[in-house]
Protein backbone atom coordinates (compact mmCIF):
# COMPACT_ATOMS: atom_id res chain seq x y z
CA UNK A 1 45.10 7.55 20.84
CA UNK A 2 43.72 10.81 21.43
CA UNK A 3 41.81 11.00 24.89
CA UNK A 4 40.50 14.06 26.69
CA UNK A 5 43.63 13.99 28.98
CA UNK A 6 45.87 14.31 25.92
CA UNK A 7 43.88 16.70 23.55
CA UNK A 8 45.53 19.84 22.99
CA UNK A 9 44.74 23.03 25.04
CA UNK A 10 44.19 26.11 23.92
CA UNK A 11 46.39 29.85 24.98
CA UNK A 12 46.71 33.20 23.16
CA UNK A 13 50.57 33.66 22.18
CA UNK A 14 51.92 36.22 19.15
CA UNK A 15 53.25 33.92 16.22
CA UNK A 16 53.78 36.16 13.60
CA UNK A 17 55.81 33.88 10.71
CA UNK A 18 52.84 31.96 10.62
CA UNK A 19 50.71 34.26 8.45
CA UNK A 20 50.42 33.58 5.02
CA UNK A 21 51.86 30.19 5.65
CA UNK A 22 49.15 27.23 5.09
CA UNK A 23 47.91 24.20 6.98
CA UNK A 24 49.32 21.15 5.42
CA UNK A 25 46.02 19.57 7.00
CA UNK A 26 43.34 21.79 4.99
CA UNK A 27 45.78 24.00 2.73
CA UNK A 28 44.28 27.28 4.02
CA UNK A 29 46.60 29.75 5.15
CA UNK A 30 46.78 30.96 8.72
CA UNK A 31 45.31 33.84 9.59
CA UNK A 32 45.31 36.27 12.08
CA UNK A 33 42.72 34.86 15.00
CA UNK A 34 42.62 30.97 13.85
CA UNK A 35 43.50 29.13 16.95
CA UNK A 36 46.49 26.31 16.28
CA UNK A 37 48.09 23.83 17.53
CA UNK A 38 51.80 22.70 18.11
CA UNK A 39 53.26 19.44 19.85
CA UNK A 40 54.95 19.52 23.26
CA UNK A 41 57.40 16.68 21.49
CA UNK A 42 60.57 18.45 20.98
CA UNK A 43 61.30 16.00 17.70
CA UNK A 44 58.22 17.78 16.09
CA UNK A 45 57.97 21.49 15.31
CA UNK A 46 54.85 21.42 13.02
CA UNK A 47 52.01 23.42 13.62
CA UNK A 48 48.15 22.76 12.67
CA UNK A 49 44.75 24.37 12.49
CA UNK A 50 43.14 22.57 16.15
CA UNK A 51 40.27 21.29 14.36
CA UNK A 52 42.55 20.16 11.85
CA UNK A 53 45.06 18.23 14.21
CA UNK A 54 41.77 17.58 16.36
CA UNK A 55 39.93 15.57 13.45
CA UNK A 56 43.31 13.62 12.39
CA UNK A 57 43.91 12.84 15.63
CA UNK A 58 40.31 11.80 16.52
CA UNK A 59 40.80 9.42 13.52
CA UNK A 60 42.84 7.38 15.14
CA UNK A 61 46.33 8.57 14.81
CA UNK A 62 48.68 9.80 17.04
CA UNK A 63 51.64 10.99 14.77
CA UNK A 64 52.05 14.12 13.40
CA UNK A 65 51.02 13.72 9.60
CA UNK A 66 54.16 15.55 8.35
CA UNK A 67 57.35 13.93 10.27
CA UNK A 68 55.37 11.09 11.64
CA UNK A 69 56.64 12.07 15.25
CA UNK A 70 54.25 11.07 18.18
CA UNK A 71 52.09 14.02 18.37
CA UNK A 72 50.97 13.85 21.62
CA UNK A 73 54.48 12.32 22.87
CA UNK A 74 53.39 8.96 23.92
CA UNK A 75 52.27 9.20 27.71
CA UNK A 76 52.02 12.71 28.95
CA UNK A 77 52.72 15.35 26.77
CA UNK A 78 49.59 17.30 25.24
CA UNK A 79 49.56 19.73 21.99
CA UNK A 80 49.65 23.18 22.78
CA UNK A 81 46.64 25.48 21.25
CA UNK A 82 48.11 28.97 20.33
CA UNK A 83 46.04 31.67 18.55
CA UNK A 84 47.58 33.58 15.44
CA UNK A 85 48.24 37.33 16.22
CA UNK A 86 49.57 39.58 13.38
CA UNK A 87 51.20 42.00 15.94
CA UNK A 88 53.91 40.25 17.33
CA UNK A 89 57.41 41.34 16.11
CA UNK A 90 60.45 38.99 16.49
């Protein structure tokens, strides 16, 4: 159940392959700026729009909606909010 201790937080990190790829949550593609989010639980590597993640997981879920990990790792693991920035360079 999302709670405020468990809702993702938000930091600025470069994450370059995401642009032009799309939210599975809303279908629009990321873009440089739009803040995301990412699970701390190392079976999930799927990333989300945070109001996207925020409003499934506000609906009473707690699994990721594509692999159906825990998203929020059972006890104490929180999402991670990063924000899309077209200039880094892997």
């Amino acid at each position: 159940m999302l709670t405020d201790s468990n809702k993702p937080r938000s930091t600025s990190i470069s994450v370059q392959n995401l642009i032009g790829t799309d939210c599975v949550i809303c279908f629009l593609p990321y873009k440089e700026g739009d803040v995301v989010s990412v699970s701390n639980n190392k079976n999930c590597s799927h990333v989300y729009h945070v109001d996207c993640i925020l409003n499934w997981l506000s609906a009473d879920h707690d699994t990721c909606p594509s692999c159906r990990e825990n998203y929020l790792d059972d006890k104490e693991t929180k999402g991670t909010g990063v924000r899309v920035d077209g200039n880094h360079r892997n």
